[in-house]
Protein backbone atom coordinates (compact mmCIF):
# COMPACT_ATOMS: atom_id res chain seq x y z
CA UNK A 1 -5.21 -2.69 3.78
CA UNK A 2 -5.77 -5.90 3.37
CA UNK A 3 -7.89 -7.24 0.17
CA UNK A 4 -10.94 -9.48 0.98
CA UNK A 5 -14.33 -10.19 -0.64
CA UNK A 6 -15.87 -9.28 -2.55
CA UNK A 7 -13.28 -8.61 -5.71
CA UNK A 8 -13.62 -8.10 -9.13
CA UNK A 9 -13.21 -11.55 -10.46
CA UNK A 10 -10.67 -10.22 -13.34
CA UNK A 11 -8.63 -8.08 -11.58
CA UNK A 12 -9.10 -8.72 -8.20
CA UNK A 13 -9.92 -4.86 -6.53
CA UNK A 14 -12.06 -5.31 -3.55
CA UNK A 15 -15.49 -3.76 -4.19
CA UNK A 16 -15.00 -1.47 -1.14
CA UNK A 17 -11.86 0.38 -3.05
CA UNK A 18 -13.93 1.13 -5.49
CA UNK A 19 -13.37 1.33 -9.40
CA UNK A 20 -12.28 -2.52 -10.79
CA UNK A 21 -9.46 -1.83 -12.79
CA UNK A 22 -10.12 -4.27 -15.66
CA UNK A 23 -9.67 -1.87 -18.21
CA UNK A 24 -6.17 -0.98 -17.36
CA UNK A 25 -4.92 -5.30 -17.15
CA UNK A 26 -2.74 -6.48 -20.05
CA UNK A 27 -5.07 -8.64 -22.40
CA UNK A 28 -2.89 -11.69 -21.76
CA UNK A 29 -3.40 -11.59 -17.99
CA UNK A 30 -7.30 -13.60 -17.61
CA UNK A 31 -7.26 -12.74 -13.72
CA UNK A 32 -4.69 -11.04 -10.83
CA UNK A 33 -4.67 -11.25 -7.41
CA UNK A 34 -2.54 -8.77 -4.27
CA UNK A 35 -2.64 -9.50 -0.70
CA UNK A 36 -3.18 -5.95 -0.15
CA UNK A 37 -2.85 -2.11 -1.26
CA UNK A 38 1.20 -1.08 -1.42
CA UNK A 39 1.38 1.16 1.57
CA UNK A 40 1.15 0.38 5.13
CA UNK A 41 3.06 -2.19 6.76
CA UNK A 42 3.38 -4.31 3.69
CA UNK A 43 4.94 -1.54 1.35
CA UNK A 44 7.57 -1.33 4.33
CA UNK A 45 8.20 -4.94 4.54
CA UNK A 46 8.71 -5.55 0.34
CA UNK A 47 11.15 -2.80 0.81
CA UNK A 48 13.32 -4.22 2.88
CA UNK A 49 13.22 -7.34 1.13
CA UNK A 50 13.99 -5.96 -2.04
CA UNK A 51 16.44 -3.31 -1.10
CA UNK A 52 17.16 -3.59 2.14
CA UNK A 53 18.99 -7.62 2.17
CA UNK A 54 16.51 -8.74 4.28
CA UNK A 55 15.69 -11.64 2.48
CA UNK A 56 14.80 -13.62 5.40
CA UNK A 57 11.14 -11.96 4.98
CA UNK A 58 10.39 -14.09 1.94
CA UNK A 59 9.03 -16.77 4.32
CA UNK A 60 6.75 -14.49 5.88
CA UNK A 61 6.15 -12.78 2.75
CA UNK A 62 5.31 -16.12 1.00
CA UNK A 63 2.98 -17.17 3.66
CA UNK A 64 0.58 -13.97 2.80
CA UNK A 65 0.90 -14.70 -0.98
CA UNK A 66 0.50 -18.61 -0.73
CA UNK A 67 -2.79 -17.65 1.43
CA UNK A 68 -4.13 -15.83 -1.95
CA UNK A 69 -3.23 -18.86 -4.60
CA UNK A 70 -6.12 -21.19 -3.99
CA UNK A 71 -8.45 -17.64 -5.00
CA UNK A 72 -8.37 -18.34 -8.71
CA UNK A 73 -8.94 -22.02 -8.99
CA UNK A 74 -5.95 -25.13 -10.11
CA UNK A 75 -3.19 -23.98 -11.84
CA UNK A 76 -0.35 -26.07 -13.25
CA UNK A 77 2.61 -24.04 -12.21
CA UNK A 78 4.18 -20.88 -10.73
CA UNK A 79 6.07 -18.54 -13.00
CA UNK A 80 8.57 -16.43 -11.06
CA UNK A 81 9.14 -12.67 -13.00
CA UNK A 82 12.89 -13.20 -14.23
CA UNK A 83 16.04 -10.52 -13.26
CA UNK A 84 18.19 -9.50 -15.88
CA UNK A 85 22.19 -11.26 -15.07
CA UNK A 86 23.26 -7.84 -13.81
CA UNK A 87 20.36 -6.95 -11.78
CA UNK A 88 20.77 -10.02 -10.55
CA UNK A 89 24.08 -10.20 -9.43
CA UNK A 90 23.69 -6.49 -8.05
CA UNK A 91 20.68 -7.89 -5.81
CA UNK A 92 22.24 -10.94 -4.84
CA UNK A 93 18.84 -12.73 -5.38
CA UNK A 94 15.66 -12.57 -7.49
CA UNK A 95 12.74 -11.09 -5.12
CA UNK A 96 9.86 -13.06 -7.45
CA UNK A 97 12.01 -16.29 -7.51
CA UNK A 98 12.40 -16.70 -3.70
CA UNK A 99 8.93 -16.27 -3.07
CA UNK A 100 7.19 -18.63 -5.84
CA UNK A 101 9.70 -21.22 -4.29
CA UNK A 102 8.10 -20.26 -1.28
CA UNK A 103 4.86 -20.45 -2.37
CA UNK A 104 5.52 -23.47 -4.02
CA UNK A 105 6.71 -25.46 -0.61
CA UNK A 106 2.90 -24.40 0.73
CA UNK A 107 0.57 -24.78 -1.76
CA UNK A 108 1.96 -27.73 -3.64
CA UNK A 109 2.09 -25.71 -6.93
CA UNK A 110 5.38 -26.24 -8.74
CA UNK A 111 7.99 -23.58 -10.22
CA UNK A 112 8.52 -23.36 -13.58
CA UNK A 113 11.31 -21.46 -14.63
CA UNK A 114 9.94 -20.74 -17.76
CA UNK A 115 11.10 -16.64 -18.87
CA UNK A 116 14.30 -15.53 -18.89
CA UNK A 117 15.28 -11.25 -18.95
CA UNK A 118 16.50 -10.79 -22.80
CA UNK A 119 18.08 -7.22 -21.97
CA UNK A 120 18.37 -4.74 -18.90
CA UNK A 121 15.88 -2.40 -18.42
CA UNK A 122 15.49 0.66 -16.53
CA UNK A 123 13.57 0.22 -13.35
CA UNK A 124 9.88 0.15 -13.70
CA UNK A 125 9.87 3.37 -10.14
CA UNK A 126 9.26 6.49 -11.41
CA UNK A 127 7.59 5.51 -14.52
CA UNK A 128 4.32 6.19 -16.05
CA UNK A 129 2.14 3.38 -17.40
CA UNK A 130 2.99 4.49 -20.88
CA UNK A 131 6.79 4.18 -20.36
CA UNK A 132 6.47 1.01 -18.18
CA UNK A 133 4.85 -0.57 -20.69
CA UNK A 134 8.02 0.81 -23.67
CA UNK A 135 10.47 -0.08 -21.22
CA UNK A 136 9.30 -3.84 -20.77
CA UNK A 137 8.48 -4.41 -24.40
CA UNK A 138 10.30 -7.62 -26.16
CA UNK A 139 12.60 -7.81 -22.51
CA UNK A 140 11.50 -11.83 -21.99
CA UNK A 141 11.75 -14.96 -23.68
CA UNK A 142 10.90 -18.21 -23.51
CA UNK A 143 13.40 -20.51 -21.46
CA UNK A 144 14.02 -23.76 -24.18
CA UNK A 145 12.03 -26.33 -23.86
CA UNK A 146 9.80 -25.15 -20.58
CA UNK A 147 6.78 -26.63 -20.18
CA UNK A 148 3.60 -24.34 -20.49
CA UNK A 149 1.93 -25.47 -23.54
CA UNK A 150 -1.62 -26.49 -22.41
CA UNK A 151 -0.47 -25.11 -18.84
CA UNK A 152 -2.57 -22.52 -16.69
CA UNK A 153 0.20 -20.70 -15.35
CA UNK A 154 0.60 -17.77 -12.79
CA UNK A 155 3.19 -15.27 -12.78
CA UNK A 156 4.65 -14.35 -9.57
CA UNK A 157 5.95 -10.68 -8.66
CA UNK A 158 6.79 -8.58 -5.69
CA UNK A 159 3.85 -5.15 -6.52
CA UNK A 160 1.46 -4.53 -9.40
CA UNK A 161 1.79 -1.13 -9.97
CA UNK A 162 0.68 -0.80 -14.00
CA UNK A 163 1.00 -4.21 -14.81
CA UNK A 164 3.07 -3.58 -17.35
CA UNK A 165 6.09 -6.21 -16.76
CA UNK A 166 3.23 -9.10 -15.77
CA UNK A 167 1.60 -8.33 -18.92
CA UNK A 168 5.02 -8.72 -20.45
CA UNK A 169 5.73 -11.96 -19.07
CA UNK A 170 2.25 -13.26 -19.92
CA UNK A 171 2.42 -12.92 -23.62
CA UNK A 172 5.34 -14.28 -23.57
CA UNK A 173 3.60 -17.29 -22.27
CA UNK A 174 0.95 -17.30 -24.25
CA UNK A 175 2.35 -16.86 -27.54
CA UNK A 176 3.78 -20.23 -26.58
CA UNK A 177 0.60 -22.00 -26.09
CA UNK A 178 -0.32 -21.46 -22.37
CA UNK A 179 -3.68 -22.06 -21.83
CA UNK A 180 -4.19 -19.52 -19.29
CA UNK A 181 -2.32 -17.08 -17.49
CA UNK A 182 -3.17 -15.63 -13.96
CA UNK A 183 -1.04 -13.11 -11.69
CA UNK A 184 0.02 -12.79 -7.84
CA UNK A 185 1.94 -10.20 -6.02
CA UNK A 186 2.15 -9.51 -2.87
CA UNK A 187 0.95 -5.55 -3.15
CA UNK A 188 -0.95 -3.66 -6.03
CA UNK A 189 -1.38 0.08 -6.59
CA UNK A 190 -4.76 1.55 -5.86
C-alpha cells in the first residue's frame, strides 16, 4: 500500500493507517518518509534486490523513492546507510548506496558519502527494537573531512522497520554539526 496524504508530518504514517509513530523515531531523525508499507509487491521487489542479485531494480526502485524526496522540503545532500567491508564484499554492492546515486541523478540532490560501518553487526531480521537498537550502537563514524556541518541531510535506506540503524546514522551526523537530519526508504513497517 502505497503512502499518500495526509501523513504525520514527523514520521510520515498516512492518517488512514492509523497510529503516527512519532514516539517510537530516534530523537536525531526531525522527519522520515517510505513509499509504502513492506509487504505487497514492494517487499517482493527489495528482496530481490537485496538478496536476490537483481540489482538492476535500483532504477526502478529509485524512481519510487526520488518521487518521495521533494515531501520534506530542500535538503543539501543524500546520505547513503554504509555496509560494513565484509558485508560488502559478500553482497557485491551496497543496497542504500545504489539507490541515493539513483536518487541523486533525478532529483538533483547530491551524495555525500559521509558514514562509514566501524564494525560488523548482526543483521537487523529477526530482531526486536530493543536489540536493533544494542546491535547498531557506536557501529558508524564520521568519514574525514565530509561535509555536513550546517547541512540538512537525509539518510537513505532500503526498509524502516524500528529505525534503529537510521537513528544510528543520524547522530552520527548530528554530533558533527548537521543542521538537520531527515530519512527515506523505500518501505516502513506498519
Amino acid at each position: 500500500m502505497r503512502f499518500t496524504s495526509p501523513l504525520c508530518d514527523r514520521c510520515g504514517i498516512p492518517f488512514f493507517v492509523g497510529q503516527c509513530r512519532c514516539g517510537e523515531m530516534p530523537d536525531a531523525i526531525a522527519m522520515h518518509r517510505s513509499v509504502a508499507a513492506y509487504d505487497g509487491w514492494l517487499r517482493s521487489a527489495i528482496l530481490a534486490f537485496k538478496y536476490g542479485e537483481e540489482s538492476a531494480r535500483a532504477r526502478h526502485l529509485a524512481a519510487e523513492l526520488a518521487s518521495i524526496v521533494p515531501s520534506v522540503g530542500p535538503i543539501d545532500g543524500l546520505v547513503p546507510v554504509p555496509l560494513h567491508p565484509a558485508r560488502l564484499r559478500q553482497r557485491g554492492f551496497n543496497q542504500a548506496a545504489l539507490l541515493a546515486e539513483k536518487v541523486s541523478r533525478t532529483s538533483g540532490v547530491p551524495v555525500v558519502v559521509a558514514l562509514t560501518r566501524t564494525r560488523s553487526t548482526r543483521q537487523q531480521v529477526g530482531l526486536g527494537a530493543t536489540d536493533r537498537a544494542t546491535n547498531v550502537r557506536d557501529a558508524f563514524a564520521i568519514v574525514d573531512g565530509s561535509p555536513v556541518f550546517g547541512r540538512r541531510l537525509a539518510v537513505i535506506d532500503d526498509v524502516c522497520t524500528t529505525g534503529a540503524t537510521l537513528g544510528a546514522c543520524a547522530e552520527v551526523l548530528r554530533v558533527h554539526g548537521a543542521r538537520e537530519v531527515v530519512s527515506f526508504t523505500l518501505a516502513r513497517e506498519i
